[in-house]
C-alpha atoms as a PDB file:
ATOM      1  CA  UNK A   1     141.641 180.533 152.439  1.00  0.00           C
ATOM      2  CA  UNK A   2     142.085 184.128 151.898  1.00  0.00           C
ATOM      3  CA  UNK A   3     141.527 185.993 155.174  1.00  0.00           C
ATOM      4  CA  UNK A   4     140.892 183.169 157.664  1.00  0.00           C
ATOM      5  CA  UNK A   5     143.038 182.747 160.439  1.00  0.00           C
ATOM      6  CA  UNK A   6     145.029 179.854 161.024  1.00  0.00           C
ATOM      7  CA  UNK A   7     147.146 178.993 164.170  1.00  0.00           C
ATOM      8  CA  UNK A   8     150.187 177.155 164.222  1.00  0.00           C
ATOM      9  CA  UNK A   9     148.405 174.040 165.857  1.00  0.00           C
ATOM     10  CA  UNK A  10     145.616 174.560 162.885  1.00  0.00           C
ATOM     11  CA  UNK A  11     147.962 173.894 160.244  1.00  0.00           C
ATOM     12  CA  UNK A  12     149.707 171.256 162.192  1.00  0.00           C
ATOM     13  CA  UNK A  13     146.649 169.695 162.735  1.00  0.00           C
ATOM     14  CA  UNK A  14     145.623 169.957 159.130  1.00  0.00           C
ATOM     15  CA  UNK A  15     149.211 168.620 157.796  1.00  0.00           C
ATOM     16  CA  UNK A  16     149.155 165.526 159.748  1.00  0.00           C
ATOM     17  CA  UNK A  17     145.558 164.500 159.000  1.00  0.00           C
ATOM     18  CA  UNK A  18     146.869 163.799 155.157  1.00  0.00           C
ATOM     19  CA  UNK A  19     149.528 161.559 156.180  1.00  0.00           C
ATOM     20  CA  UNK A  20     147.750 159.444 158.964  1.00  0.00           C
ATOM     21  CA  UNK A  21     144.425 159.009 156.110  1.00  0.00           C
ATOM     22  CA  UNK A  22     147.133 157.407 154.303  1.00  0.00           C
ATOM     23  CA  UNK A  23     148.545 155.251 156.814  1.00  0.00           C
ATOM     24  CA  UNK A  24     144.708 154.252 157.938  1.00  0.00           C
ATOM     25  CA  UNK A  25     144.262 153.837 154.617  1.00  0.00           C
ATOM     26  CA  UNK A  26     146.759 151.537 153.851  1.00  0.00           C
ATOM     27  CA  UNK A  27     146.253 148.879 157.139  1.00  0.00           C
ATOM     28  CA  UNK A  28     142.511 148.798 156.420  1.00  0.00           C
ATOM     29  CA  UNK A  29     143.885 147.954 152.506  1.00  0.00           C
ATOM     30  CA  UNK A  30     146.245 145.223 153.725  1.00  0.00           C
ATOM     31  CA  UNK A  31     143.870 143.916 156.312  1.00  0.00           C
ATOM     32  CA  UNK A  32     140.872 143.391 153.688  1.00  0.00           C
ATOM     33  CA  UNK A  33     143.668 141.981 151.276  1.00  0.00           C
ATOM     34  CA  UNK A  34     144.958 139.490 154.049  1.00  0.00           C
ATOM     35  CA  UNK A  35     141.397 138.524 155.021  1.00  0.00           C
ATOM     36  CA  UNK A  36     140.507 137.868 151.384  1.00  0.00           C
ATOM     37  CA  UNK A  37     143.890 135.671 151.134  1.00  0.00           C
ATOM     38  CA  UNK A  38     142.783 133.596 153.751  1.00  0.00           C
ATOM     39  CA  UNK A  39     139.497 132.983 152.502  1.00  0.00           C
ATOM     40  CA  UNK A  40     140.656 131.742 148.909  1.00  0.00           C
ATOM     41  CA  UNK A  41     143.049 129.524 151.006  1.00  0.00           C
ATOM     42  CA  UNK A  42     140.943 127.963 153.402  1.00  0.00           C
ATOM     43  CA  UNK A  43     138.114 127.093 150.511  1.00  0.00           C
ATOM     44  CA  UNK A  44     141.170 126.173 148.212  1.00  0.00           C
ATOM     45  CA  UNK A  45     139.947 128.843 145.558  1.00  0.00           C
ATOM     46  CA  UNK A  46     141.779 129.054 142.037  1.00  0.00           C
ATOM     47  CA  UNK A  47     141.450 132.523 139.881  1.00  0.00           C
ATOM     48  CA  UNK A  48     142.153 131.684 136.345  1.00  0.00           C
ATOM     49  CA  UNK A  49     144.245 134.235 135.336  1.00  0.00           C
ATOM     50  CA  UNK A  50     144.014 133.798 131.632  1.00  0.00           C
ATOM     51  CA  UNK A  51     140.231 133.944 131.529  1.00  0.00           C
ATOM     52  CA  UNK A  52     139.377 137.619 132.414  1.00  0.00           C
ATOM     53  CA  UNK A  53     135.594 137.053 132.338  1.00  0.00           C
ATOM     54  CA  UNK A  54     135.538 136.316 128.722  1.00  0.00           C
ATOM     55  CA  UNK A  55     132.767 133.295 127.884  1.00  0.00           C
END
């Protein structure tokens, strides 16, 4: 970023967009991992653990 200005509001601006992808990022994680939860509990779903897709 040689030669560009920045303001002070710029950089803030561009500081706090890191942290609040991570936050966003995080609920939407939690939400799809609660949703999937739920599913495999209603429908009574079992993972075998010891399995790992070998046949």
């Amino acid at each position: 970023m040689a030669g560009v200005k920045v303001s002070y509001i710029g950089a803030l601006v561009l500081f706090a967009t890191v942290p609040l992808f991570l936050v966003v990022s995080f609920i939407l994680e939690y939400v799809g991992d609660r949703d999937y939860r739920d599913f495999k509990k209603q429908y009574d779903i079992k993972e075998d653990k010891d399995d790992k897709g070998s046949q």
